[in-house]
PDB file of N, CA and C in Angstrom:
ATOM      1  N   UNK A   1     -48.770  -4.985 215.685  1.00  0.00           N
ATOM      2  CA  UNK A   1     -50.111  -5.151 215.167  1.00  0.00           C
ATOM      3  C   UNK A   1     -50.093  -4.847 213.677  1.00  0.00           C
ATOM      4  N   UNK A   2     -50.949  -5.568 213.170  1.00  0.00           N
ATOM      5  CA  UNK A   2     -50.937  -5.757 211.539  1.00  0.00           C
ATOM      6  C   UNK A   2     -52.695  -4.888 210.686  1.00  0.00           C
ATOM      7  N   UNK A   3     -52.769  -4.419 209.950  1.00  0.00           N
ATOM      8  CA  UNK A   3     -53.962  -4.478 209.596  1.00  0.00           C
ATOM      9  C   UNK A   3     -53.842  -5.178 208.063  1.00  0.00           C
ATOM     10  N   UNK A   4     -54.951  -6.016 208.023  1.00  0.00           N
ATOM     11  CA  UNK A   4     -54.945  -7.008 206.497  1.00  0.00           C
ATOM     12  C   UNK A   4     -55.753  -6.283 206.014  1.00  0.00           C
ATOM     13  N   UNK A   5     -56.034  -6.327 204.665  1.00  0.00           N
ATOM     14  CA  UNK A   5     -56.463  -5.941 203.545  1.00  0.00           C
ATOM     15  C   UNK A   5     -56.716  -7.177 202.829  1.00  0.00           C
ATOM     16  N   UNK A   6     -58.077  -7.872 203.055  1.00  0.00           N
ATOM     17  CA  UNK A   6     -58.049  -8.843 201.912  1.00  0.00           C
ATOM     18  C   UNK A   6     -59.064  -8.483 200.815  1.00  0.00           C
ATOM     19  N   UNK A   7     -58.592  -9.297 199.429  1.00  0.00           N
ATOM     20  CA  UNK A   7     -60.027  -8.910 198.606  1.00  0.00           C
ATOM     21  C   UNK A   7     -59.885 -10.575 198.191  1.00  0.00           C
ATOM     22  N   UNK A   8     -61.255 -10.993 198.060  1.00  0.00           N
ATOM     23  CA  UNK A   8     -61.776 -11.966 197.586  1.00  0.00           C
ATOM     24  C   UNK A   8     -62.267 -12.096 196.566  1.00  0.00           C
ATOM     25  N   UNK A   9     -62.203 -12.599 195.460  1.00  0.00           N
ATOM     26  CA  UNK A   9     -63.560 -12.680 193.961  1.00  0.00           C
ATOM     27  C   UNK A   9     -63.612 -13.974 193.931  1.00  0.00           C
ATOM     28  N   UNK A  10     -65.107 -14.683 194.232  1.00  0.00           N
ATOM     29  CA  UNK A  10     -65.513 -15.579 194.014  1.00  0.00           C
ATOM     30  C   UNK A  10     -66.608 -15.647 194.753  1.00  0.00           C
ATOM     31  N   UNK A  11     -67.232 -17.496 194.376  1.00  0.00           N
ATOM     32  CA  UNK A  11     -68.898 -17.181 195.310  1.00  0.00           C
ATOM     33  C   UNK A  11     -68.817 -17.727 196.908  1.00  0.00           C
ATOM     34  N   UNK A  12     -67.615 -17.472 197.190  1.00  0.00           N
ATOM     35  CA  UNK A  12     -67.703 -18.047 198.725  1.00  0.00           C
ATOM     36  C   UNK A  12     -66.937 -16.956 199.577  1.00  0.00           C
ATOM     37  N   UNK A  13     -67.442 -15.788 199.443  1.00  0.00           N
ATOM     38  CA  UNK A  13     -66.484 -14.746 200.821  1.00  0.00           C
ATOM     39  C   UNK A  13     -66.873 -15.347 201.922  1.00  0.00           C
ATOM     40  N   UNK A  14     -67.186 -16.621 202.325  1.00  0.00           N
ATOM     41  CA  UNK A  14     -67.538 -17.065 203.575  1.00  0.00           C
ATOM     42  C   UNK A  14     -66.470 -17.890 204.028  1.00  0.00           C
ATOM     43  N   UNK A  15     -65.778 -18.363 203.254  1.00  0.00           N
ATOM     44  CA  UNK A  15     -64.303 -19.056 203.553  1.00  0.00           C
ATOM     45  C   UNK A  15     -63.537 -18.370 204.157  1.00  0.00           C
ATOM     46  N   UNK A  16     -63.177 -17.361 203.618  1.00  0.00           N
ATOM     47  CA  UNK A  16     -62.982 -15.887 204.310  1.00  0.00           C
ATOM     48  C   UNK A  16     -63.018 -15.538 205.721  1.00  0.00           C
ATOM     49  N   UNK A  17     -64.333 -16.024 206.396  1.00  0.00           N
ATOM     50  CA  UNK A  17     -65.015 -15.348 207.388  1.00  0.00           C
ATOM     51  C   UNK A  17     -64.702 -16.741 208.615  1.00  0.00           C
ATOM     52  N   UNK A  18     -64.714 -18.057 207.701  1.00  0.00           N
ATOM     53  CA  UNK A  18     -64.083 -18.963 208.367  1.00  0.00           C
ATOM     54  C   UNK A  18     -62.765 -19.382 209.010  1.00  0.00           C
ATOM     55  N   UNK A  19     -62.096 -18.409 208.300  1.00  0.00           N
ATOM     56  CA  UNK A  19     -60.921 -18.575 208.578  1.00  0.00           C
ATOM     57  C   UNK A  19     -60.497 -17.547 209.612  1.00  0.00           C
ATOM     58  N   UNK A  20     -61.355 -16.538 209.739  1.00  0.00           N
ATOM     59  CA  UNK A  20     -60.733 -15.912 210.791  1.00  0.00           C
ATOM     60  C   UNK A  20     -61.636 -16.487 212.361  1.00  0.00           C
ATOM     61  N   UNK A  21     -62.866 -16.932 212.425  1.00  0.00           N
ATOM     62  CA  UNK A  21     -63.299 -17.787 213.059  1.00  0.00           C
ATOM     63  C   UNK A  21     -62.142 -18.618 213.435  1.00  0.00           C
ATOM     64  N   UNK A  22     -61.549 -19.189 212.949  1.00  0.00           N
ATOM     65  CA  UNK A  22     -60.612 -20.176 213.393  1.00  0.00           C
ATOM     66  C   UNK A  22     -59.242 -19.942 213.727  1.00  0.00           C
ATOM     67  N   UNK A  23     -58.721 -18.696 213.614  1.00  0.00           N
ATOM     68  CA  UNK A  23     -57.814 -17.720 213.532  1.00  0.00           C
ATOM     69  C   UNK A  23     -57.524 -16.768 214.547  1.00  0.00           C
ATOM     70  N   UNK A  24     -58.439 -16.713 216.242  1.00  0.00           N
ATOM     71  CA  UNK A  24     -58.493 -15.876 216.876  1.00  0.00           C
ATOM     72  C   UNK A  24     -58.780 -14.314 216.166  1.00  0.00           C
ATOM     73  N   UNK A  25     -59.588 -14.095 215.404  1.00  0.00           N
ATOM     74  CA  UNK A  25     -59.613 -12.887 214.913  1.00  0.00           C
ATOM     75  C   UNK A  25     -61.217 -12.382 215.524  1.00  0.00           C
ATOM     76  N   UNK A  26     -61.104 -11.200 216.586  1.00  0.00           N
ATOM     77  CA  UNK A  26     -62.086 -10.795 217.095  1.00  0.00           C
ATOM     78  C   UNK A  26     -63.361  -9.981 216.626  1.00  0.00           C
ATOM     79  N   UNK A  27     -62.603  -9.096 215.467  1.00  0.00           N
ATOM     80  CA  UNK A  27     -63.429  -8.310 214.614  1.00  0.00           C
ATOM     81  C   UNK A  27     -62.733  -7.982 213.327  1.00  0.00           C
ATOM     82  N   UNK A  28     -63.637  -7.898 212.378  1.00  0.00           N
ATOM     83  CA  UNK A  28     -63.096  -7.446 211.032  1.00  0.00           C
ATOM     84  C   UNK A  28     -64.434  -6.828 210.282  1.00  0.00           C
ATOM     85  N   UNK A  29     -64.210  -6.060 208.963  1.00  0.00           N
ATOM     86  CA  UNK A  29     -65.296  -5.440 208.560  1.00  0.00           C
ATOM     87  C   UNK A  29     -64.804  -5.740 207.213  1.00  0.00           C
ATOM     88  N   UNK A  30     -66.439  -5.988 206.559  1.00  0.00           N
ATOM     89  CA  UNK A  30     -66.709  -6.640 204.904  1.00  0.00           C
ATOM     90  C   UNK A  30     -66.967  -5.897 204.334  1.00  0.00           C
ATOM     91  N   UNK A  31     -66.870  -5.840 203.447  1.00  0.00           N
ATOM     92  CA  UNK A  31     -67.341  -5.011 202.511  1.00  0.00           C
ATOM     93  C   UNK A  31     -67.872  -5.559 200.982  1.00  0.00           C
ATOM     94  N   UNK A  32     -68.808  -6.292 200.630  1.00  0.00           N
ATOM     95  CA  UNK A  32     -69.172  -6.977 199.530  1.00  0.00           C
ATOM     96  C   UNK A  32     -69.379  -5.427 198.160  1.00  0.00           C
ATOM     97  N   UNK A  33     -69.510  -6.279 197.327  1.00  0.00           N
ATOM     98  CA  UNK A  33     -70.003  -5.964 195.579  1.00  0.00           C
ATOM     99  C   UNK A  33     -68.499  -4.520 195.682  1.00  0.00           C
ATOM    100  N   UNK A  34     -67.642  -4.727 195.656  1.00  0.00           N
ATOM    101  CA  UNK A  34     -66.472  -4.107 195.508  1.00  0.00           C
ATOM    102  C   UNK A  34     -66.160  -4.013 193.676  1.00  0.00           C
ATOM    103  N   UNK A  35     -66.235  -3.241 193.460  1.00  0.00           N
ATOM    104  CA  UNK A  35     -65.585  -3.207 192.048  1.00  0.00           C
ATOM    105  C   UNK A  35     -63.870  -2.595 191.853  1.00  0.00           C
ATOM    106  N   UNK A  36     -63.407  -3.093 190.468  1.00  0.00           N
ATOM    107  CA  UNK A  36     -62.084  -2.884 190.348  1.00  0.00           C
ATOM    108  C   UNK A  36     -61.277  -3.289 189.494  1.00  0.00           C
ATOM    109  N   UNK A  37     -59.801  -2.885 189.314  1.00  0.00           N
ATOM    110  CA  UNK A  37     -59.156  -3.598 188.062  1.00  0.00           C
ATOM    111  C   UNK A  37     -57.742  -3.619 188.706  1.00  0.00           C
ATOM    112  N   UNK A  38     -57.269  -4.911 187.918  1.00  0.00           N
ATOM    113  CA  UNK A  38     -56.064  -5.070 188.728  1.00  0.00           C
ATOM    114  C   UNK A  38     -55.264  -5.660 187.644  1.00  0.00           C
ATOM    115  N   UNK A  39     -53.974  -6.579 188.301  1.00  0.00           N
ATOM    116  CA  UNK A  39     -53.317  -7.532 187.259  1.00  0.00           C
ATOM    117  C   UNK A  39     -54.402  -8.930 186.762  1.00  0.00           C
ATOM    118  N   UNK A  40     -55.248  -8.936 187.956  1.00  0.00           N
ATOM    119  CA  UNK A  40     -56.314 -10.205 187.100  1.00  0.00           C
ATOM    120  C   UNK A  40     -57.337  -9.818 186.662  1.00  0.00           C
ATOM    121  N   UNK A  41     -56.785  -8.795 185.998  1.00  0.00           N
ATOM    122  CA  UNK A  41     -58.414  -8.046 185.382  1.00  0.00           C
ATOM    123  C   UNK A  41     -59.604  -6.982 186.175  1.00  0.00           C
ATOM    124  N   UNK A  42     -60.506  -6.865 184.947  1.00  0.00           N
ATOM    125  CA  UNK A  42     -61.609  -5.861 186.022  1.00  0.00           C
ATOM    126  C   UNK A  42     -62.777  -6.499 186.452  1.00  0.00           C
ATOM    127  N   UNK A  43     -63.130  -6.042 187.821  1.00  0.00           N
ATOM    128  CA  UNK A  43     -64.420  -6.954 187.998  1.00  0.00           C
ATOM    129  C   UNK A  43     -65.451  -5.454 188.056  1.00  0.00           C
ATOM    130  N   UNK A  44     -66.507  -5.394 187.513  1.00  0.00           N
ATOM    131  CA  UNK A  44     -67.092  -4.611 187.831  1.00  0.00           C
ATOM    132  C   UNK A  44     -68.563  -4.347 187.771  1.00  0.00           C
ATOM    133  N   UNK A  45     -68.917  -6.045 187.461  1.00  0.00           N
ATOM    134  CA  UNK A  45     -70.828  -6.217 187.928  1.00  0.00           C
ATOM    135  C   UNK A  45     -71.278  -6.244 186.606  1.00  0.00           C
ATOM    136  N   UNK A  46     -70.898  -6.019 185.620  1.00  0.00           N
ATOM    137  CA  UNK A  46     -71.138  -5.956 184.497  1.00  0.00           C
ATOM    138  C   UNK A  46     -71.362  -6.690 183.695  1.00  0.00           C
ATOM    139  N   UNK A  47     -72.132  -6.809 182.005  1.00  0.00           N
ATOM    140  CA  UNK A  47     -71.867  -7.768 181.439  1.00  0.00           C
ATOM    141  C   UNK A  47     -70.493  -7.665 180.922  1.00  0.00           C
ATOM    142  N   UNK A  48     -70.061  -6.348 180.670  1.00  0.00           N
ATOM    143  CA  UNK A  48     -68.840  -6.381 179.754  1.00  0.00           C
ATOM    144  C   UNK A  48     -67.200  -6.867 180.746  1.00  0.00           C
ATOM    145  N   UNK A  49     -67.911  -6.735 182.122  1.00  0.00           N
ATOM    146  CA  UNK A  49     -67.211  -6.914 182.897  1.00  0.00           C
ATOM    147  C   UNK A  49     -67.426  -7.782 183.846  1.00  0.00           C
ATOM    148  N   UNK A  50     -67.722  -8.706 184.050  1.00  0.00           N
ATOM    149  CA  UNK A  50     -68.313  -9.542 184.960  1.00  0.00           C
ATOM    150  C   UNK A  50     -67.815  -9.909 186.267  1.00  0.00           C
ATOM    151  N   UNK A  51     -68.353  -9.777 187.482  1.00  0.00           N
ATOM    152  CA  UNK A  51     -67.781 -10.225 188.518  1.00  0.00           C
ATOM    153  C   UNK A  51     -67.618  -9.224 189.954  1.00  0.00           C
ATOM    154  N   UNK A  52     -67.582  -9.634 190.907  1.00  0.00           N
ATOM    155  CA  UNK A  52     -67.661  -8.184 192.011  1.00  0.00           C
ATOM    156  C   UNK A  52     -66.447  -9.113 193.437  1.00  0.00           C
ATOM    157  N   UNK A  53     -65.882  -8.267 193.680  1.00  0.00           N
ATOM    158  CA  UNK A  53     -65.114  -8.861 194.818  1.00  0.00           C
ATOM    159  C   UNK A  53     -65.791  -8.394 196.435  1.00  0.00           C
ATOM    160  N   UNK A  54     -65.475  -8.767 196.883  1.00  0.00           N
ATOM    161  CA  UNK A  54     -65.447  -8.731 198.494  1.00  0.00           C
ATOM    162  C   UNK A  54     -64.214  -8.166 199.031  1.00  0.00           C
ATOM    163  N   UNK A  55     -64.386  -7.147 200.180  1.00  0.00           N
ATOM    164  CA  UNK A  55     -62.999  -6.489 200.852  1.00  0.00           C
ATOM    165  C   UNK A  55     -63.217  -6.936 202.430  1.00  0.00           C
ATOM    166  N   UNK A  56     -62.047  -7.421 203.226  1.00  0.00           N
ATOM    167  CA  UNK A  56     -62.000  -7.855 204.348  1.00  0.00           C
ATOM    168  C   UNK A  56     -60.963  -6.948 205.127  1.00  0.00           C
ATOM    169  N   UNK A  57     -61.502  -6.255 205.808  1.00  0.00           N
ATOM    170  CA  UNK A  57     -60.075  -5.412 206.925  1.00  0.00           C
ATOM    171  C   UNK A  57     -60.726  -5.861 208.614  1.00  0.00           C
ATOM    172  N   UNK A  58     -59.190  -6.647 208.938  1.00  0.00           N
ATOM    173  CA  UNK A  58     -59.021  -7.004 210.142  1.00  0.00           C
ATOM    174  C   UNK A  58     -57.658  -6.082 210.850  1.00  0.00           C
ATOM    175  N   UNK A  59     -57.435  -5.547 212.112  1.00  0.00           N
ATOM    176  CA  UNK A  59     -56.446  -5.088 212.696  1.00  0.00           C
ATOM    177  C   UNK A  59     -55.997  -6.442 213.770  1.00  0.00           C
ATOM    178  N   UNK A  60     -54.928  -7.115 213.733  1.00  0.00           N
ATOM    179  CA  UNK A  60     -54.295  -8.093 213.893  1.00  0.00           C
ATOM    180  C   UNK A  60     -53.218  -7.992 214.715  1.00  0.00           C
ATOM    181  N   UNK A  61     -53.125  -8.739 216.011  1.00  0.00           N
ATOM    182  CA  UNK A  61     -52.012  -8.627 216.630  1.00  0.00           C
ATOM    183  C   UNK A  61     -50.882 -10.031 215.730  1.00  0.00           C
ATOM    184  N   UNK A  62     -49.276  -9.276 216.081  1.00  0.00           N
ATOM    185  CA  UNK A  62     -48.484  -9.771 215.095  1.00  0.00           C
ATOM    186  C   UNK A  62     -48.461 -11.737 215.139  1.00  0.00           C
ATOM    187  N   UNK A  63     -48.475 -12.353 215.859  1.00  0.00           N
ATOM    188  CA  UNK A  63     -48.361 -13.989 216.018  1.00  0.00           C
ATOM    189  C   UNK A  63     -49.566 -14.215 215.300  1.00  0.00           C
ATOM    190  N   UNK A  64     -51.064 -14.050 215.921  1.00  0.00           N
ATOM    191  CA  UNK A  64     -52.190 -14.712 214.655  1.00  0.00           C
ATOM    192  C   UNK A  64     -52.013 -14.319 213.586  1.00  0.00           C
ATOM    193  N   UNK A  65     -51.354 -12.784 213.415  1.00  0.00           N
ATOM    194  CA  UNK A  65     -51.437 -12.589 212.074  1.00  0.00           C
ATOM    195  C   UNK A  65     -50.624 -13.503 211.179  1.00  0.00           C
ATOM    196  N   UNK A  66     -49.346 -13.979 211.358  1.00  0.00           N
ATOM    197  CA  UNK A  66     -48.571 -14.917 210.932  1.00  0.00           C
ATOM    198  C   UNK A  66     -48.981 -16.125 210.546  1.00  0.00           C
ATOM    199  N   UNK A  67     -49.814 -16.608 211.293  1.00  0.00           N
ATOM    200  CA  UNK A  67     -51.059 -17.807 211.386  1.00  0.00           C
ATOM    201  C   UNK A  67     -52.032 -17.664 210.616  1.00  0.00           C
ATOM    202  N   UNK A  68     -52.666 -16.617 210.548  1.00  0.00           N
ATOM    203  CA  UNK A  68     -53.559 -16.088 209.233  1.00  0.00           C
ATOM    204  C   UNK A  68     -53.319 -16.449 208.482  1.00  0.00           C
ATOM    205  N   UNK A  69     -52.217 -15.445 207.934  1.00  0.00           N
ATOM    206  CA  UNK A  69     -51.557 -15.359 206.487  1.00  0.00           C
ATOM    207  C   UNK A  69     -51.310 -16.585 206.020  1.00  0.00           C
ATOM    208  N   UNK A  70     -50.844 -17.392 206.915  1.00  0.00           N
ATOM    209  CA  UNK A  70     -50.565 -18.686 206.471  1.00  0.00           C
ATOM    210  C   UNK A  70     -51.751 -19.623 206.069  1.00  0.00           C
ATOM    211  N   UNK A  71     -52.721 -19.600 206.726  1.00  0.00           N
ATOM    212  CA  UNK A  71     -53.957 -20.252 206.329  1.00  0.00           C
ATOM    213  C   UNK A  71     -54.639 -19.536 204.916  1.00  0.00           C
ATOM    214  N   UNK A  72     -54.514 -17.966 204.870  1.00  0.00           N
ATOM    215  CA  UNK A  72     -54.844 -17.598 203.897  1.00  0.00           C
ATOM    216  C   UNK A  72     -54.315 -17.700 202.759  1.00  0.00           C
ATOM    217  N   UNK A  73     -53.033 -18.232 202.808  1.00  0.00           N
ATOM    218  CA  UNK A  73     -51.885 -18.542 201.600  1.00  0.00           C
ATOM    219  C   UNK A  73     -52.117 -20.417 201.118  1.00  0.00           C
ATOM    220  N   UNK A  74     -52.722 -21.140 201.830  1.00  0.00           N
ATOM    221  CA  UNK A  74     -53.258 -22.416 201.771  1.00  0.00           C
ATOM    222  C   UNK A  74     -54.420 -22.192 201.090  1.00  0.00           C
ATOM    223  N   UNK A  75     -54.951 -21.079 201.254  1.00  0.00           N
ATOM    224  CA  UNK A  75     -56.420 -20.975 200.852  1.00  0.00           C
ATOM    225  C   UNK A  75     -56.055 -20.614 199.446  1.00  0.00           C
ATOM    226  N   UNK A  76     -55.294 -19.972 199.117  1.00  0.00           N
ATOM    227  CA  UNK A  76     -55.526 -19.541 197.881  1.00  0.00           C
ATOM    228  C   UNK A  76     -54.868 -20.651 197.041  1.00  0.00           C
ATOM    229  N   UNK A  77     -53.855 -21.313 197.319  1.00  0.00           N
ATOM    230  CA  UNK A  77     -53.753 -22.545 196.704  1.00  0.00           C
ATOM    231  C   UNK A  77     -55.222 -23.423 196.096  1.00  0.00           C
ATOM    232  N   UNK A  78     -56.108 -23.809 197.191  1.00  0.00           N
ATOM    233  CA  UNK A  78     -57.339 -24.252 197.013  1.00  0.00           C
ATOM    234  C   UNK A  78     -58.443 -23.430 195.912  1.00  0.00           C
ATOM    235  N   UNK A  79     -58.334 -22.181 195.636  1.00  0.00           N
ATOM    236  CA  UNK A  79     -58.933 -21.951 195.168  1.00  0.00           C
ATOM    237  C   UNK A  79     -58.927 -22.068 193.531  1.00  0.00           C
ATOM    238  N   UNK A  80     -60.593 -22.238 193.046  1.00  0.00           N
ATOM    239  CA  UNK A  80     -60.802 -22.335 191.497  1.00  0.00           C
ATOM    240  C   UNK A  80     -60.139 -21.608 190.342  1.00  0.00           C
ATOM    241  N   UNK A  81     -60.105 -22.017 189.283  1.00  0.00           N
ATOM    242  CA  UNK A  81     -60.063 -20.808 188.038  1.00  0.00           C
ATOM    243  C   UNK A  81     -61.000 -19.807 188.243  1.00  0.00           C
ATOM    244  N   UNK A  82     -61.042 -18.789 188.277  1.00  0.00           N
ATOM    245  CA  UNK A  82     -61.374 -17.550 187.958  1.00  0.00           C
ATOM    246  C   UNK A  82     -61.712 -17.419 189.423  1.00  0.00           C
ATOM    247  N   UNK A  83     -61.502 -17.782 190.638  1.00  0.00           N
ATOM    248  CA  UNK A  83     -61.309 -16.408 192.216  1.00  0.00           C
ATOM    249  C   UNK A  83     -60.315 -16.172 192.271  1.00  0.00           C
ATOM    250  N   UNK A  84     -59.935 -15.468 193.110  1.00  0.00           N
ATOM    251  CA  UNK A  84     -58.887 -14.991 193.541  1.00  0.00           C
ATOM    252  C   UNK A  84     -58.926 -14.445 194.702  1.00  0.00           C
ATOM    253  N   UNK A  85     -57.635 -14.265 195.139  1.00  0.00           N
ATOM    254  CA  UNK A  85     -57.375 -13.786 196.553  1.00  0.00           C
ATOM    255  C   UNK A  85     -56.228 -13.234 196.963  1.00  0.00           C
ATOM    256  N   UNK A  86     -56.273 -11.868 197.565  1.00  0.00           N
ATOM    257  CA  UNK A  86     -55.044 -11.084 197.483  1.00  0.00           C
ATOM    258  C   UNK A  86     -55.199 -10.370 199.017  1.00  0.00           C
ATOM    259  N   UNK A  87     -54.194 -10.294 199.600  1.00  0.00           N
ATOM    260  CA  UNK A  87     -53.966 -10.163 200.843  1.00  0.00           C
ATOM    261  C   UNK A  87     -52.640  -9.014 200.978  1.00  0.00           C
ATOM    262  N   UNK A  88     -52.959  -8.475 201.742  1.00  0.00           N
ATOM    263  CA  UNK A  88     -51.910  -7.051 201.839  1.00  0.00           C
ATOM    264  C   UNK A  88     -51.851  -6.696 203.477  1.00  0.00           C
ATOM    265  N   UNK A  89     -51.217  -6.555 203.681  1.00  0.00           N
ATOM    266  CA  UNK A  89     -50.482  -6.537 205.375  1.00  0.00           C
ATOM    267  C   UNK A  89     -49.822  -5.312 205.703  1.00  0.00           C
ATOM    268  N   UNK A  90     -50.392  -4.319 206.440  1.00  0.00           N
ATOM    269  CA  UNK A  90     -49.898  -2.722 206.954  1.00  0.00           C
ATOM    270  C   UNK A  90     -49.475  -2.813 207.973  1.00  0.00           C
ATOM    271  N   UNK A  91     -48.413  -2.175 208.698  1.00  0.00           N
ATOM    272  CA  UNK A  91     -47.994  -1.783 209.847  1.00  0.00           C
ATOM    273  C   UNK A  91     -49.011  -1.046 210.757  1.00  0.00           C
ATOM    274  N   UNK A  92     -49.917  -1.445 212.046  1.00  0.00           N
ATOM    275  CA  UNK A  92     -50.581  -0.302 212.648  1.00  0.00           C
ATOM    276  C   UNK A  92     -49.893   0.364 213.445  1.00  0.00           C
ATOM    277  N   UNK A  93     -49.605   1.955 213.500  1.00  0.00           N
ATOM    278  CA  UNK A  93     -49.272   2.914 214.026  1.00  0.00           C
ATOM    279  C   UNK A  93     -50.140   2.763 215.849  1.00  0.00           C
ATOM    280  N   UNK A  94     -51.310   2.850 216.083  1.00  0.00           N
ATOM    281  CA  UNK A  94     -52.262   3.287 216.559  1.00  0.00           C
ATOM    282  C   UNK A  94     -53.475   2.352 216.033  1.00  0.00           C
ATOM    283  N   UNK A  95     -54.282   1.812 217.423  1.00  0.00           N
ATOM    284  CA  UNK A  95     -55.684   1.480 217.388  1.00  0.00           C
ATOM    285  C   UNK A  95     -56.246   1.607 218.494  1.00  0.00           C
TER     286      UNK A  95
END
């Protein structure tokens, strides 16, 4: 079992939500207006800073998760100048 970590910046965290719809993914929890700074910069609602991400944590058994990732790695191909999408994958101990 996997737990994802996704963050989203852009105006569609609903792509997001589609994809695990389509993904066998039973439950996951959102977390919108996320602020932060990374290698693509800071988003932090601001004028000086403009922009707010979305956080997605799903706990994932290992085959969809593989399937995920993969749709989520298509996805980010698709996406515009200035979203982004970053995905991080943990070992679960326990759920």
């Amino acid at each position: 079992m996997k737990l994802l970590l996704i963050v989203y910046s852009g105006p569609s965290p609903r792509r997001i939500t589609s994809l695990f719809e389509n993904h066998r993914v039973d439950g996951w929890t959102e977390i919108d207006h996320a602020h932060g700074a990374g290698e693509s910069g800071r988003r932090e609602g601001t004028r000086a800073w403009p922009g707010e991400s979305s956080l997605f944590f799903t706990a994932i058994d290992d085959e969809p998760c593989h399937e995920l990732k993969a749709a989520l790695r298509e996805e980010q191909a698709r996406l515009r100048d200035g979203e982004r999408l970053h995905v991080l994958s943990l070992p679960v101990e326990d759920f």
